[in-house]
C-alpha atoms as a PDB file:
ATOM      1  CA  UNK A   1       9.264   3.188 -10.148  1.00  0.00           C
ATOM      2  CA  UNK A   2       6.486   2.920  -7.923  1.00  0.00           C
ATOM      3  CA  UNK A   3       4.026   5.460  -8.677  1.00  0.00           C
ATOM      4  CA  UNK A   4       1.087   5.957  -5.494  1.00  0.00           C
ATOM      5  CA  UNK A   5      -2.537   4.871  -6.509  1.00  0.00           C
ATOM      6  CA  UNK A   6      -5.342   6.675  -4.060  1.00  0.00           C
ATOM      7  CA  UNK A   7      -8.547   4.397  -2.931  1.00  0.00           C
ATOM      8  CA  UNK A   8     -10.021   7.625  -4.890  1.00  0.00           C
ATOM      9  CA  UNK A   9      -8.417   6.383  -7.808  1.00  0.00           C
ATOM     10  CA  UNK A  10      -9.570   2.865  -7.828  1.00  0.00           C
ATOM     11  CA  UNK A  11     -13.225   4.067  -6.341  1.00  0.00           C
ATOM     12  CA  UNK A  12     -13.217   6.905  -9.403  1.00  0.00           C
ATOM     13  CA  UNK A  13     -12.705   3.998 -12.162  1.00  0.00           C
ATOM     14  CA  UNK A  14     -14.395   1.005 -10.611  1.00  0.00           C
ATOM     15  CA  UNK A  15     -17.768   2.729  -8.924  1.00  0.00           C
ATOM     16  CA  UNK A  16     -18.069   6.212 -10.819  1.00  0.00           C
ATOM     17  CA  UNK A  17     -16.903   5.237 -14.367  1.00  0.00           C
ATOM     18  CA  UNK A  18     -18.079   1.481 -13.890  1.00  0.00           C
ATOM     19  CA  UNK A  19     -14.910  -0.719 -14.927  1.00  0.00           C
ATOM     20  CA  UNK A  20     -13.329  -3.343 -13.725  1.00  0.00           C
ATOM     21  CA  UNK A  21      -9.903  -2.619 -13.068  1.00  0.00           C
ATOM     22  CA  UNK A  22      -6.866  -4.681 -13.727  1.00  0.00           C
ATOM     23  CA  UNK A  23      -4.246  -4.608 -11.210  1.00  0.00           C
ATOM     24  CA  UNK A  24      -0.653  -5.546 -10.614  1.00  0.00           C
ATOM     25  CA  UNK A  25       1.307  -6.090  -7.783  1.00  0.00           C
ATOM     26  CA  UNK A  26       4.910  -5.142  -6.732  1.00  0.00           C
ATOM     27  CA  UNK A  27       6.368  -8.323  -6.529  1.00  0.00           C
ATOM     28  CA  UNK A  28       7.448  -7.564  -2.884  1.00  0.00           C
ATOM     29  CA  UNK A  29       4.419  -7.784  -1.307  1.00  0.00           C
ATOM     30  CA  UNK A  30       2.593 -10.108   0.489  1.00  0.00           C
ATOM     31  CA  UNK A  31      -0.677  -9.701  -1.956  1.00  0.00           C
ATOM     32  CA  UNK A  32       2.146 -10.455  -4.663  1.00  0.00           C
ATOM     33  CA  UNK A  33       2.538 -14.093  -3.157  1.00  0.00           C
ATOM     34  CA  UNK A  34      -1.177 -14.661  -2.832  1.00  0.00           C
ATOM     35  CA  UNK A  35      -1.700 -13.357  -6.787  1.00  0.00           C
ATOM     36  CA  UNK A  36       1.322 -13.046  -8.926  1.00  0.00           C
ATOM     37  CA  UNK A  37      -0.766 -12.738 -12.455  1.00  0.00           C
ATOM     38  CA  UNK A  38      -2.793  -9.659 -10.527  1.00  0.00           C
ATOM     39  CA  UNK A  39      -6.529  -9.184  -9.661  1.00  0.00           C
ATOM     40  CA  UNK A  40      -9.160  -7.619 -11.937  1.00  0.00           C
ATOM     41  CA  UNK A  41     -11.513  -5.893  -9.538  1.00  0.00           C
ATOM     42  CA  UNK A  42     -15.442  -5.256 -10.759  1.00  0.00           C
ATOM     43  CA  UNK A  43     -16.896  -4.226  -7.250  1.00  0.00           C
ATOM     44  CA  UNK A  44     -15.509  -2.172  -4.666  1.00  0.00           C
ATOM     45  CA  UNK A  45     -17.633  -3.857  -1.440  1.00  0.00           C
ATOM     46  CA  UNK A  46     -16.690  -1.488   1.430  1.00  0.00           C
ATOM     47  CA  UNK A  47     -16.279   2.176   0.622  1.00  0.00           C
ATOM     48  CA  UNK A  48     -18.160   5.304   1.924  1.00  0.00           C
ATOM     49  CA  UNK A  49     -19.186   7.022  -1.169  1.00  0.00           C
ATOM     50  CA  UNK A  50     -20.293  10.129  -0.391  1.00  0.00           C
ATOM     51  CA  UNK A  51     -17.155  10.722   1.501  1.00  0.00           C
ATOM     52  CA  UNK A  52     -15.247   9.203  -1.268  1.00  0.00           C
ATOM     53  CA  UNK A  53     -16.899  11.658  -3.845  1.00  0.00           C
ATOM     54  CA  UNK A  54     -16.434  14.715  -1.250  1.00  0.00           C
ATOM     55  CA  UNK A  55     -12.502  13.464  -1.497  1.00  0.00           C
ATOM     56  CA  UNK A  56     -12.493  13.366  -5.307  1.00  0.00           C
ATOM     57  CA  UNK A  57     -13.868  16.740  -5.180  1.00  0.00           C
ATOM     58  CA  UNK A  58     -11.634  18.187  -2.942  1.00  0.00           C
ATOM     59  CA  UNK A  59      -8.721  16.707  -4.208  1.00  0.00           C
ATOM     60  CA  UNK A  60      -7.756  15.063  -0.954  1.00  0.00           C
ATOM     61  CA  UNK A  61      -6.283  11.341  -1.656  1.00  0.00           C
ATOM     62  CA  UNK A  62      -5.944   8.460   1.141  1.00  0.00           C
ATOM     63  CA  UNK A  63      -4.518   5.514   0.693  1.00  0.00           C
ATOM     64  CA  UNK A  64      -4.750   1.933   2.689  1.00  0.00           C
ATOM     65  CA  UNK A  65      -7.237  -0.753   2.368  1.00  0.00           C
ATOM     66  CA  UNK A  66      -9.222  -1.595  -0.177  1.00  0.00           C
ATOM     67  CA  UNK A  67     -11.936  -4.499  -0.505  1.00  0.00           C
ATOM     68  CA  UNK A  68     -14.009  -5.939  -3.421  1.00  0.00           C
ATOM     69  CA  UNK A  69     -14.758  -8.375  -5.428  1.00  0.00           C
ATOM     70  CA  UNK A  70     -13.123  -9.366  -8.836  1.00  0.00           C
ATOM     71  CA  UNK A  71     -11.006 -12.437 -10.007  1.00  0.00           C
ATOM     72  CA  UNK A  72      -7.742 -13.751  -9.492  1.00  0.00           C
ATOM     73  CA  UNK A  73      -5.649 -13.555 -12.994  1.00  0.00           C
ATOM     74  CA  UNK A  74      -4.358 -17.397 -12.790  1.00  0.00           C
ATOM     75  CA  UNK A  75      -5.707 -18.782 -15.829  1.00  0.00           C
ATOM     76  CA  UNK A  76      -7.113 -22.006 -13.542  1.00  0.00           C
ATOM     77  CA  UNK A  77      -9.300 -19.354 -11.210  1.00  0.00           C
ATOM     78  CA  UNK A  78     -12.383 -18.256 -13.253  1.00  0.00           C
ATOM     79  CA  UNK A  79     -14.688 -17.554 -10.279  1.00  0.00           C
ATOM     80  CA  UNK A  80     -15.215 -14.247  -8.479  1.00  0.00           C
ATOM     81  CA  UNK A  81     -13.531 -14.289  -4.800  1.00  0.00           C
ATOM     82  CA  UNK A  82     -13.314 -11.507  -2.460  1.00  0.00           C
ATOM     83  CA  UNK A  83     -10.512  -9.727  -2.193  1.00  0.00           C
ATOM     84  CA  UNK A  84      -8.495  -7.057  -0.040  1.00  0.00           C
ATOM     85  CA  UNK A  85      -5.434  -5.521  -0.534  1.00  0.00           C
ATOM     86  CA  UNK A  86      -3.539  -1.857  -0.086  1.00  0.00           C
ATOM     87  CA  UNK A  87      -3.196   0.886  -2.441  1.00  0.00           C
ATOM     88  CA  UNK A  88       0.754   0.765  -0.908  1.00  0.00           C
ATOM     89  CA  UNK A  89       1.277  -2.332  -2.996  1.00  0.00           C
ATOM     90  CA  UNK A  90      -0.187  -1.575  -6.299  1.00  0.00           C
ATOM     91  CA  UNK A  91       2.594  -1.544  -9.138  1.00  0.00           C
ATOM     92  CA  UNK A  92       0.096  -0.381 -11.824  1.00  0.00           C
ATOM     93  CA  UNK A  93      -3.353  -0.464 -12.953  1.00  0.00           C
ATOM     94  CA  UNK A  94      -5.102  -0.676 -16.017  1.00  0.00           C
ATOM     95  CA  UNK A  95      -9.088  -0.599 -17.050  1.00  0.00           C
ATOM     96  CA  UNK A  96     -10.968  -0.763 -20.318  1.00  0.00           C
ATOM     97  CA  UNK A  97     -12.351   2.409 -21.299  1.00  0.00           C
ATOM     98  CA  UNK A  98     -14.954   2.057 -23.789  1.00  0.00           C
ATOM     99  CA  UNK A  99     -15.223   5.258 -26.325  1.00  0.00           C
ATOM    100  CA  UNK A 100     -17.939   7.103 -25.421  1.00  0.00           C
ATOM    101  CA  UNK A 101     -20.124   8.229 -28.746  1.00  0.00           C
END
């Protein structure tokens, strides 16, 4: 099942609620290839938030490109690289949501 994540999603969770972001690939892709153990994601780089927010509002989702910069999930890679991939080939996400007191 591949279930469609929005760059509203992502830009919701990483810049408006502040996590970093764990994400899988479908093991199709190209992005797959590149990082088979995922991404986590801290910092979207390239996003227009007010339009972003005006989305979220409105409830209108796009989907394509999204940049940042985060780590690649190979146990060897502990640095923080840039990286870029679509929404198209997410296979799921999942963030750390601290309880709020």
């Amino acid at each position: 099942m591949n279930t469609k994540f929005s760059i509203e999603d992502i830009f919701n969770l990483v810049k408006m609620q502040n996590n970093s972001v764990v994400i899988e690939f479908i093991h199709t892709s190209d992005v797959y290839r590149r990082h088979p153990n995922g991404v986590t994601l801290n910092h979207i780089t390239k996003s227009d938030q007010k339009g972003m927010i005006a989305n979220i509002a409105a409830k209108t989702f796009t989907y394509g490109s999204i940049e940042g910069i985060g780590f690649d999930n190979m146990p060897q890679h502990d640095d923080e690289i840039e990286l870029k991939f679509s929404t198209y080939d997410i296979y799921a996400i999942e963030y750390y949501c601290p309880e709020r007191n």
